[in-house]
PDB file of N, CA and C in Angstrom:
ATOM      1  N   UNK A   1      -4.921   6.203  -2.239  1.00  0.00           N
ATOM      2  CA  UNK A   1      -4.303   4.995  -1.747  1.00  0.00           C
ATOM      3  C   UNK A   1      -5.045   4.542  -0.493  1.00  0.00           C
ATOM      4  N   UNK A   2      -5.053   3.330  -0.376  1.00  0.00           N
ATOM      5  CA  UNK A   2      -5.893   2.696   0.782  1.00  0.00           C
ATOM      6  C   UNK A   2      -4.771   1.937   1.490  1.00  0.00           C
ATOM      7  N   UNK A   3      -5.660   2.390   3.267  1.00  0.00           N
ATOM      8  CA  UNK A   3      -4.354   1.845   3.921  1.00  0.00           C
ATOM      9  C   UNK A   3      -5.257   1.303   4.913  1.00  0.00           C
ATOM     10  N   UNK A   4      -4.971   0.074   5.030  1.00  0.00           N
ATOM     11  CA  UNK A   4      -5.499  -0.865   6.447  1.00  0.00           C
ATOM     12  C   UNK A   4      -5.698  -0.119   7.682  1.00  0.00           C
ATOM     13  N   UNK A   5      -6.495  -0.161   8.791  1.00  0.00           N
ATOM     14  CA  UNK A   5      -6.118   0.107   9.815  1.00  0.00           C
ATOM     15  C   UNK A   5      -6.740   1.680  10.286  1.00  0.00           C
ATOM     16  N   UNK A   6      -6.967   2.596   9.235  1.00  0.00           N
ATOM     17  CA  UNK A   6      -7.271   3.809  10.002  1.00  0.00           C
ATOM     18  C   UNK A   6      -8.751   4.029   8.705  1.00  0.00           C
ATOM     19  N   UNK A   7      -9.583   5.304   9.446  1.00  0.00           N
ATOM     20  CA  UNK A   7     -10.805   5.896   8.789  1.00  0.00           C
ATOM     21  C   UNK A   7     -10.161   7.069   9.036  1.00  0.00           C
ATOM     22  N   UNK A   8     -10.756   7.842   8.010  1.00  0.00           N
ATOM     23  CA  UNK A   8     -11.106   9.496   7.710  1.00  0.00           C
ATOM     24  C   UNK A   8     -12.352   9.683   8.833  1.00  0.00           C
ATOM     25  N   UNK A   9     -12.278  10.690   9.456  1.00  0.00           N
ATOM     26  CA  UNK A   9     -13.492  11.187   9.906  1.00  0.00           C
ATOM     27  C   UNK A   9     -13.220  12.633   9.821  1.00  0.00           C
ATOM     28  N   UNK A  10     -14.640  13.517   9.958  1.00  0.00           N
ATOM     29  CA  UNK A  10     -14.647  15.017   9.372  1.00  0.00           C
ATOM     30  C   UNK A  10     -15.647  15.585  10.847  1.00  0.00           C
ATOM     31  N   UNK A  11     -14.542  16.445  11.158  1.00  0.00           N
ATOM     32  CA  UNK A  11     -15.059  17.005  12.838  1.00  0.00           C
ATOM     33  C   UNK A  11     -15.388  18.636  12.304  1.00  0.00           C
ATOM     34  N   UNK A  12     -16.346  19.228  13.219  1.00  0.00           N
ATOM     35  CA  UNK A  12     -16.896  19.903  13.186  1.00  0.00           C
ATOM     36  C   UNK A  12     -18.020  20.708  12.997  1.00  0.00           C
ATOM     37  N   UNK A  13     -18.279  21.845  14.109  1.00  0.00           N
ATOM     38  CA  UNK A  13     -19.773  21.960  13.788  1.00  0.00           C
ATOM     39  C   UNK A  13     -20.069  22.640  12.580  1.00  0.00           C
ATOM     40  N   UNK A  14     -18.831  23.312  12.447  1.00  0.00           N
ATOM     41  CA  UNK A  14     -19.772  24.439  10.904  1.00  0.00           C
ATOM     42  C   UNK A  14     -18.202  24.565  10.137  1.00  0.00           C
ATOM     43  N   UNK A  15     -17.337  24.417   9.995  1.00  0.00           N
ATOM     44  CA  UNK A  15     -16.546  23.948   8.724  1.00  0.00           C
ATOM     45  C   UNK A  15     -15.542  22.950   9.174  1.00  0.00           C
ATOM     46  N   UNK A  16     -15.784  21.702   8.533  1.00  0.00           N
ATOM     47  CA  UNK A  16     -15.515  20.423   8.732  1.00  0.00           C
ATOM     48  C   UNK A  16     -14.074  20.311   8.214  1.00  0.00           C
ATOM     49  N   UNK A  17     -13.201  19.645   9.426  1.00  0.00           N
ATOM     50  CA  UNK A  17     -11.916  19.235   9.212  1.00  0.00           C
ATOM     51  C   UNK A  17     -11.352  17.914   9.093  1.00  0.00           C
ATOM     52  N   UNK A  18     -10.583  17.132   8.261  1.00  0.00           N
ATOM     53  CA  UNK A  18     -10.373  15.811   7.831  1.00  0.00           C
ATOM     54  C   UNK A  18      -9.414  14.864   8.811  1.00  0.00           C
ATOM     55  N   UNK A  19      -9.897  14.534   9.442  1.00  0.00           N
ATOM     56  CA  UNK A  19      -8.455  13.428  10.596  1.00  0.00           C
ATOM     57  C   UNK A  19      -8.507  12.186  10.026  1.00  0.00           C
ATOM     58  N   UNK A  20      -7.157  11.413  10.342  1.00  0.00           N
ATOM     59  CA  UNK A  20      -7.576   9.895  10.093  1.00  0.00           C
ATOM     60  C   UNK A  20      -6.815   9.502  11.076  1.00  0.00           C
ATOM     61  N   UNK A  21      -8.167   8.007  11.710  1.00  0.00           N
ATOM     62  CA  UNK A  21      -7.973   7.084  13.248  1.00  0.00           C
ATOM     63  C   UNK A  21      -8.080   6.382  12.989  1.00  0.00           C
ATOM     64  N   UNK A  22      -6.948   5.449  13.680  1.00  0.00           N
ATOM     65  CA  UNK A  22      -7.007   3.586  13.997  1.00  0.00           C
ATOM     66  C   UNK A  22      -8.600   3.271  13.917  1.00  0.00           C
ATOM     67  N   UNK A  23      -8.668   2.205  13.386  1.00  0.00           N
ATOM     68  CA  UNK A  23     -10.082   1.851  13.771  1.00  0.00           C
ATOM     69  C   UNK A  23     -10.639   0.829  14.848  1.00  0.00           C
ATOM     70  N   UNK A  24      -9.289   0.869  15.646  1.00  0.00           N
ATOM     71  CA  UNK A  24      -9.463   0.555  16.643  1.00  0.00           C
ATOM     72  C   UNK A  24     -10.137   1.289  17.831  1.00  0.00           C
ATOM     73  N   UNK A  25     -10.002   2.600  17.219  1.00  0.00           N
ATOM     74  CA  UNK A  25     -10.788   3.667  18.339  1.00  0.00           C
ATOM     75  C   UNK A  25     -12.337   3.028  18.436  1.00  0.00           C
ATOM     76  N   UNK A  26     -13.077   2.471  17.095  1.00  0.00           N
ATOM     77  CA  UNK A  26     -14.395   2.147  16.768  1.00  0.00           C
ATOM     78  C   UNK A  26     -14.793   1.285  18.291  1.00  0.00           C
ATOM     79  N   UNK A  27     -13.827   0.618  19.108  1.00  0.00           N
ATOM     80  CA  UNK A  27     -14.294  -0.641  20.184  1.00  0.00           C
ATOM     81  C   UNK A  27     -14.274   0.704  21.198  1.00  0.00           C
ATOM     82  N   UNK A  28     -13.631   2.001  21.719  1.00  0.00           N
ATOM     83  CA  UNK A  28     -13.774   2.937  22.578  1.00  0.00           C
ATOM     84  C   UNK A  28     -14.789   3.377  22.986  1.00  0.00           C
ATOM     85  N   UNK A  29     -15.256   3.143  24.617  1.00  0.00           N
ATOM     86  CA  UNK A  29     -16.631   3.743  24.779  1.00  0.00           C
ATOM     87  C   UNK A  29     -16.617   5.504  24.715  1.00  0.00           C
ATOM     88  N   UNK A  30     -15.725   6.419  24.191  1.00  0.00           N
ATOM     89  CA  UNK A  30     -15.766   7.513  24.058  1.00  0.00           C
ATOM     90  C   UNK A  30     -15.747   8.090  22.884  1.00  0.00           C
ATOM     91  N   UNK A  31     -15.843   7.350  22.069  1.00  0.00           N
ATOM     92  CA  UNK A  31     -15.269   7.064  20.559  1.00  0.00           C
ATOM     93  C   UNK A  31     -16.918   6.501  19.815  1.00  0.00           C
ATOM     94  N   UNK A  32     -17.047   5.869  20.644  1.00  0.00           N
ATOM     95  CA  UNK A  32     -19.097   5.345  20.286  1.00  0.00           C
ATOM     96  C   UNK A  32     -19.849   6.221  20.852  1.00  0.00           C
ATOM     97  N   UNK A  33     -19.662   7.243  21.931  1.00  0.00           N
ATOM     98  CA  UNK A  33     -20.321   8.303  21.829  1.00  0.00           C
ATOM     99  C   UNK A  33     -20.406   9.342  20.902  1.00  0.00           C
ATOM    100  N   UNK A  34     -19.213   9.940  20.045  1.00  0.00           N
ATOM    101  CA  UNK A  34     -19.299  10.696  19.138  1.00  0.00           C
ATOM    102  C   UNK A  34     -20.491   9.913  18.241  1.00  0.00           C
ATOM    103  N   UNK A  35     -20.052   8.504  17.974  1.00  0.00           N
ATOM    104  CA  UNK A  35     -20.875   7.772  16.968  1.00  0.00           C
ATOM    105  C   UNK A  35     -22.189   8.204  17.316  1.00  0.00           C
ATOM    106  N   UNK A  36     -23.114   8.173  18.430  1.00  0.00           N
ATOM    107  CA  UNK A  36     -23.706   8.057  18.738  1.00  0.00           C
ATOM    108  C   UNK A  36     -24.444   9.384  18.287  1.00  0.00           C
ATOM    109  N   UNK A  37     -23.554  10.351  18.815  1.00  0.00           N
ATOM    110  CA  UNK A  37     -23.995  12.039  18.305  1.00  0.00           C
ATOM    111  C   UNK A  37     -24.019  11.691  16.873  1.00  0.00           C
ATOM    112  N   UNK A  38     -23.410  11.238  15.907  1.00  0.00           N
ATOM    113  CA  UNK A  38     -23.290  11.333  14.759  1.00  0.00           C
ATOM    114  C   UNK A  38     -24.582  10.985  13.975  1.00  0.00           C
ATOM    115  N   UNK A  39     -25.205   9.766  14.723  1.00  0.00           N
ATOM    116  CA  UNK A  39     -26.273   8.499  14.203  1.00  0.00           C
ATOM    117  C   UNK A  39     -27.014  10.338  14.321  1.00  0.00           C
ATOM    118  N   UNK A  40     -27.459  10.742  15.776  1.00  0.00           N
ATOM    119  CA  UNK A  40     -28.354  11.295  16.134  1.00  0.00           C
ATOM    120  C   UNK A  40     -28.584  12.718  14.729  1.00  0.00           C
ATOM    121  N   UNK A  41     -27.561  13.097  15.252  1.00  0.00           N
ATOM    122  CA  UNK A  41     -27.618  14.243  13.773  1.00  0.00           C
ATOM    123  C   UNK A  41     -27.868  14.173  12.598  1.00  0.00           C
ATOM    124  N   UNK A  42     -27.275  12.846  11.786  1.00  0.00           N
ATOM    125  CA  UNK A  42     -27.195  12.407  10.425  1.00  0.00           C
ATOM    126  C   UNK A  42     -28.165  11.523  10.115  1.00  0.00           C
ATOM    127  N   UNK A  43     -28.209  10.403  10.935  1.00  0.00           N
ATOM    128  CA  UNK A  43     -28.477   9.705  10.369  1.00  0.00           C
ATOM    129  C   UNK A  43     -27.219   8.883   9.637  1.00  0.00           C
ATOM    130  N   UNK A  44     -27.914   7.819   8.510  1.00  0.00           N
ATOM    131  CA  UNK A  44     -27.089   7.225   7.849  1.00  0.00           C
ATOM    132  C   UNK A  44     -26.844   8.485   6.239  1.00  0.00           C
ATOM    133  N   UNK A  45     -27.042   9.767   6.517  1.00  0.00           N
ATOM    134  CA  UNK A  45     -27.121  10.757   5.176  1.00  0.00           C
ATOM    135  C   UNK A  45     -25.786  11.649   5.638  1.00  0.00           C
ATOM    136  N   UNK A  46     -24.545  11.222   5.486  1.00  0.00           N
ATOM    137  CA  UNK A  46     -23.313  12.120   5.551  1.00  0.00           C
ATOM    138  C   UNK A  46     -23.187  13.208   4.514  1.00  0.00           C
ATOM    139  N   UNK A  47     -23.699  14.517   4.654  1.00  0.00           N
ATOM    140  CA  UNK A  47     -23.360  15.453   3.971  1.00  0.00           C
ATOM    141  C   UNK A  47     -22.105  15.308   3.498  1.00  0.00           C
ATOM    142  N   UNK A  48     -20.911  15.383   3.604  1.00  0.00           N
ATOM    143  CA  UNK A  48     -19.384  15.230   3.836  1.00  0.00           C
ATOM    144  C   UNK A  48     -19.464  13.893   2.475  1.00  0.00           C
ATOM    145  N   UNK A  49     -20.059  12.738   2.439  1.00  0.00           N
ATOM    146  CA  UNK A  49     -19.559  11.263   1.844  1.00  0.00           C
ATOM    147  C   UNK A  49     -18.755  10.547   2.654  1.00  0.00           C
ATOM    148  N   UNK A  50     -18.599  10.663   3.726  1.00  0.00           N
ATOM    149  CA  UNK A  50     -18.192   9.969   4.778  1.00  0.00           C
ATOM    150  C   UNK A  50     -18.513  10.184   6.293  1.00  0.00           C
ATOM    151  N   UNK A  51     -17.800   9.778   6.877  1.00  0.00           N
ATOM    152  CA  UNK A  51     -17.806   9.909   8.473  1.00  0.00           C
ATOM    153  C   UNK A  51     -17.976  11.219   9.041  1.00  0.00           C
ATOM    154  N   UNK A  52     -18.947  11.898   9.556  1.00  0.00           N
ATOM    155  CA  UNK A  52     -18.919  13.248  10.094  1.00  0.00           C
ATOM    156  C   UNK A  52     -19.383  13.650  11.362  1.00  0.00           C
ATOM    157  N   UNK A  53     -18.686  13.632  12.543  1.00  0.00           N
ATOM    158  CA  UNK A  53     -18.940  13.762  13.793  1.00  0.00           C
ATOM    159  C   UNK A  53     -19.112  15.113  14.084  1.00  0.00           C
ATOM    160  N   UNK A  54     -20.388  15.872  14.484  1.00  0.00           N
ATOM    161  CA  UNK A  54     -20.717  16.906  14.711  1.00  0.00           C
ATOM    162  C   UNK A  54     -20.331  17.670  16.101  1.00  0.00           C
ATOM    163  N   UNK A  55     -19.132  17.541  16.572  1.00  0.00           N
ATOM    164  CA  UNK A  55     -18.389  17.780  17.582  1.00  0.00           C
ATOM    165  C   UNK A  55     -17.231  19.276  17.270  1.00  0.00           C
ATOM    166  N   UNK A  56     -16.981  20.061  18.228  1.00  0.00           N
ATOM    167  CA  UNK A  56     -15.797  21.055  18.113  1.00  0.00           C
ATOM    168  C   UNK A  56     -14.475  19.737  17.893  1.00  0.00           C
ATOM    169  N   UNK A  57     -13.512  20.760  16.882  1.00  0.00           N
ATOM    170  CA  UNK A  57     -12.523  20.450  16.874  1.00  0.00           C
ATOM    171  C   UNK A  57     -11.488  19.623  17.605  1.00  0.00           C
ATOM    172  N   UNK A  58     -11.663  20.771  18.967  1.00  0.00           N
ATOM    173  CA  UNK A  58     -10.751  21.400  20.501  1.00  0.00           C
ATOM    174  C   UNK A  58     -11.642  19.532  21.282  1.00  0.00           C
ATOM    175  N   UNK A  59     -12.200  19.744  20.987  1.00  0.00           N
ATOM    176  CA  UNK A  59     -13.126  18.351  21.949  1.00  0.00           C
ATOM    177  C   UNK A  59     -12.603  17.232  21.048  1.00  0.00           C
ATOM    178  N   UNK A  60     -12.602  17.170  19.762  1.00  0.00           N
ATOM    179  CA  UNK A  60     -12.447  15.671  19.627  1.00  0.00           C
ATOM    180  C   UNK A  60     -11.064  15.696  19.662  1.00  0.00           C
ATOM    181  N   UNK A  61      -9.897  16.688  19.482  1.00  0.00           N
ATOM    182  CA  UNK A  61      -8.472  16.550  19.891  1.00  0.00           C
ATOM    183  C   UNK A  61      -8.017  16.007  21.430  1.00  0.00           C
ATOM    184  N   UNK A  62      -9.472  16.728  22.297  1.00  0.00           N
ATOM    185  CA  UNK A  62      -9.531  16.421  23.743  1.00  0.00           C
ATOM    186  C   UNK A  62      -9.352  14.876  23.825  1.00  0.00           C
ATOM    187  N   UNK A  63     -10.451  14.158  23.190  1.00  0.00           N
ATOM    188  CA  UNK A  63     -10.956  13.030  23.638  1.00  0.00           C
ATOM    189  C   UNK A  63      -9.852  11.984  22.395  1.00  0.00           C
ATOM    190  N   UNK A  64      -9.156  12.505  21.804  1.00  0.00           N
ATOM    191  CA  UNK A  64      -8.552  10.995  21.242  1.00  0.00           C
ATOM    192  C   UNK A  64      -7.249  11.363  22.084  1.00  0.00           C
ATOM    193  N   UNK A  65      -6.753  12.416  22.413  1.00  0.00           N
ATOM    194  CA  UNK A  65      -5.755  12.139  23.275  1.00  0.00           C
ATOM    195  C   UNK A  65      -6.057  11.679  24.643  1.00  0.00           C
ATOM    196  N   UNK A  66      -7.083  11.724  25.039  1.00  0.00           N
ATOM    197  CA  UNK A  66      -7.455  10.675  26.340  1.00  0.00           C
ATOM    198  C   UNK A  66      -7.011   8.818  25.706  1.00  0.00           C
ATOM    199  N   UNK A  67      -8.242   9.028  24.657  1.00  0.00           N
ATOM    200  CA  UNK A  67      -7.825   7.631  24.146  1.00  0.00           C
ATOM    201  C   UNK A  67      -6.395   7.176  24.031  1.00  0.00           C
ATOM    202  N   UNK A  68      -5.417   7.802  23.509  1.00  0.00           N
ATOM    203  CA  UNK A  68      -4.217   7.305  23.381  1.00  0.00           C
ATOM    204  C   UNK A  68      -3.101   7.136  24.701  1.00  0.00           C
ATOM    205  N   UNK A  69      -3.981   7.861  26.043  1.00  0.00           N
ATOM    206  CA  UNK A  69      -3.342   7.196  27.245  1.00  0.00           C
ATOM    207  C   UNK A  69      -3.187   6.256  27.931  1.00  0.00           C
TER     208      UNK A  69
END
């Protein structure tokens, strides 16, 4: 089922876990840094078939609860 408003992304460095975020996070300058790590690592070639931010877990739980303050 498809739902407006949020992406799947898959965190982690070595076994990848499934979240889904507003995609409003996408305008966050902390939120375009992961991107940024992501471009750097991947490329446009997502092992995963989607979104895969090569970040710890514990860190991206860190940083979207910043975002949501």
């Amino acid at each position: 089922m498809f739902q407006r408003g949020i992406l799947a992304v898959y965190i982690g460095e070595y076994e990848k876990k499934r979240f889904i975020v507003p995609v409003s996070y996408l305008n966050e300058p902390l939120f375009q840094d992961l991107l940024c790590q992501a471009e750097e690592e991947f490329g446009f070639d997502h092992p995963m078939g989607g979104l895969t931010i090569p970040c710890s877990e514990d860190h991206f739980i860190h940083l979207v609860s910043s975002m949501r303050r």
